[in-house]
C-alpha atoms as a PDB file:
ATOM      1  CA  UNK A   1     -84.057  30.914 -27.973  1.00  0.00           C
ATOM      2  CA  UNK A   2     -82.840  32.720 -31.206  1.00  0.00           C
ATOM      3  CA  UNK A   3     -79.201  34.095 -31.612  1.00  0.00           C
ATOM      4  CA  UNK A   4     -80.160  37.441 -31.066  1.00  0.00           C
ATOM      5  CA  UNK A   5     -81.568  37.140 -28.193  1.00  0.00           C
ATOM      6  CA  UNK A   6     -78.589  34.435 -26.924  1.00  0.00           C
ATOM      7  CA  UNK A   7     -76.299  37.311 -27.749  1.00  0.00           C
ATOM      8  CA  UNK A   8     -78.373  39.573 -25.672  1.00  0.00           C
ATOM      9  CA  UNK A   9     -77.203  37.727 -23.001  1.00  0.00           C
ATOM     10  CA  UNK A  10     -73.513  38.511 -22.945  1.00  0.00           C
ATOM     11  CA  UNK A  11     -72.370  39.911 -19.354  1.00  0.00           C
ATOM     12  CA  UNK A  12     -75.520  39.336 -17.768  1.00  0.00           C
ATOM     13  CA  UNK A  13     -75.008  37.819 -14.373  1.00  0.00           C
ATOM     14  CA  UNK A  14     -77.401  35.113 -13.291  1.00  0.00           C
ATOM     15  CA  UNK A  15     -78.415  34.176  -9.287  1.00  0.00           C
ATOM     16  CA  UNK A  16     -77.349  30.632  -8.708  1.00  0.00           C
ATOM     17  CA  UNK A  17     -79.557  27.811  -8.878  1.00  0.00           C
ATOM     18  CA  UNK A  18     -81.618  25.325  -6.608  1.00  0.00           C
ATOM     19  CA  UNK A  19     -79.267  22.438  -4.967  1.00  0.00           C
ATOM     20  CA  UNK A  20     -78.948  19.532  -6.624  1.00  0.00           C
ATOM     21  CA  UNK A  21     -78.376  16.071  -5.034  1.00  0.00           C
ATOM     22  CA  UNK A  22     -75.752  14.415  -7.742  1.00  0.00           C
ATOM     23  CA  UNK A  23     -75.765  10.529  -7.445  1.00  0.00           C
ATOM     24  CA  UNK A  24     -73.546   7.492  -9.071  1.00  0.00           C
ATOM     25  CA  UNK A  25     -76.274   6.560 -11.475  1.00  0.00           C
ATOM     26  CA  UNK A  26     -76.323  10.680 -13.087  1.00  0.00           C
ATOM     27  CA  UNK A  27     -72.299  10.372 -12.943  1.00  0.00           C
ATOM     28  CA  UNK A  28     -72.285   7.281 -15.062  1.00  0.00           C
ATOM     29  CA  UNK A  29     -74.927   8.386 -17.638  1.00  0.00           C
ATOM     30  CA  UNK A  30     -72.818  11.538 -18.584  1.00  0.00           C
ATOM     31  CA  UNK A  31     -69.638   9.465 -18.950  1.00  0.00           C
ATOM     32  CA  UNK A  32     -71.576   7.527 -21.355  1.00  0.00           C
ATOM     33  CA  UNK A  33     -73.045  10.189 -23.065  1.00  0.00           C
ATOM     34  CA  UNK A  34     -69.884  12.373 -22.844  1.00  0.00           C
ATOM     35  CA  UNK A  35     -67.312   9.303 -23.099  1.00  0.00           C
ATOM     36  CA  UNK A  36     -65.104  10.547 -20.440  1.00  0.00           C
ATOM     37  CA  UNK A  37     -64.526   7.014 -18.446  1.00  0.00           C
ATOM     38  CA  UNK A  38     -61.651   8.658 -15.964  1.00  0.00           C
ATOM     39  CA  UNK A  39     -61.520   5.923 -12.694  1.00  0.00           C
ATOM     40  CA  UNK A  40     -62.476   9.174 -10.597  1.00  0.00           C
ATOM     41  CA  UNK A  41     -65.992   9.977 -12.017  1.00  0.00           C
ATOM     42  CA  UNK A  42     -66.544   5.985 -12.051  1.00  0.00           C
ATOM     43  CA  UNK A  43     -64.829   4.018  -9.295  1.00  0.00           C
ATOM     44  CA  UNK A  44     -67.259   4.894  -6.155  1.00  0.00           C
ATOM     45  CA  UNK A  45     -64.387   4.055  -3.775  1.00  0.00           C
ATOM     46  CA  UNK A  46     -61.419   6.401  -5.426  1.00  0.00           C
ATOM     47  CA  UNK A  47     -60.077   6.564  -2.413  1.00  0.00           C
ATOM     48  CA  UNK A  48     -57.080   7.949  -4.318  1.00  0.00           C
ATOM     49  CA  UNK A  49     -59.166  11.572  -4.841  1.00  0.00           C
ATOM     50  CA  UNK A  50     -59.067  13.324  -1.321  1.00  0.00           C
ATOM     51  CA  UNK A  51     -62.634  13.387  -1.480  1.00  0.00           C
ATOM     52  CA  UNK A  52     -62.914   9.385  -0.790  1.00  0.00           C
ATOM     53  CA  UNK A  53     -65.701   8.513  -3.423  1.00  0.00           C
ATOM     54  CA  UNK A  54     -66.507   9.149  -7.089  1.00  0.00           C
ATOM     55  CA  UNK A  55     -66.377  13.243  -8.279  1.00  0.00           C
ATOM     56  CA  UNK A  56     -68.913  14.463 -10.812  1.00  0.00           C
ATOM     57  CA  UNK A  57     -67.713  15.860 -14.473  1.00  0.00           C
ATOM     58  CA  UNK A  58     -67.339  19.123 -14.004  1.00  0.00           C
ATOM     59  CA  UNK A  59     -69.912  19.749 -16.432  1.00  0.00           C
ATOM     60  CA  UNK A  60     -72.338  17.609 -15.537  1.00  0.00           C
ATOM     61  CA  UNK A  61     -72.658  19.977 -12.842  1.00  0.00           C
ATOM     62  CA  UNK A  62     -72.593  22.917 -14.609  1.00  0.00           C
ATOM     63  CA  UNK A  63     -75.055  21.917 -17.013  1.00  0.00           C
ATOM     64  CA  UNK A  64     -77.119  20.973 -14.500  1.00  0.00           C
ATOM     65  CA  UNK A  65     -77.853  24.155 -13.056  1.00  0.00           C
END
């Protein structure tokens, strides 16, 4: 996709994607690629985070869209 037509794309509203089932081996290839090592994307038993187990990046899910 060229510039122009990337720019094209301002304010255009897109319909959300298919589901996607995240797992523990996806999480720890983007903190490799990405080097964000935070104990909460890692540790599969944070039981610190009130969700009780690992949490995606942010944009891992985002970019996975």
């Amino acid at each position: 996709m060229d510039l122009a037509t990337l720019r094209s794309q301002i304010g255009r509203s897109y319909p959300p994607g298919e589901w996607l089932q995240v797992n523990q081996e996806m999480i720890q290839q983007f903190s490799d690629l990405t080097g964000d090592r935070q104990w909460i994307h890692l540790d599969e038993n944070a039981g610190e985070s009130s969700f009780g187990s690992a949490i995606a990046h942010g944009l891992l899910v985002i970019l996975k869209r």
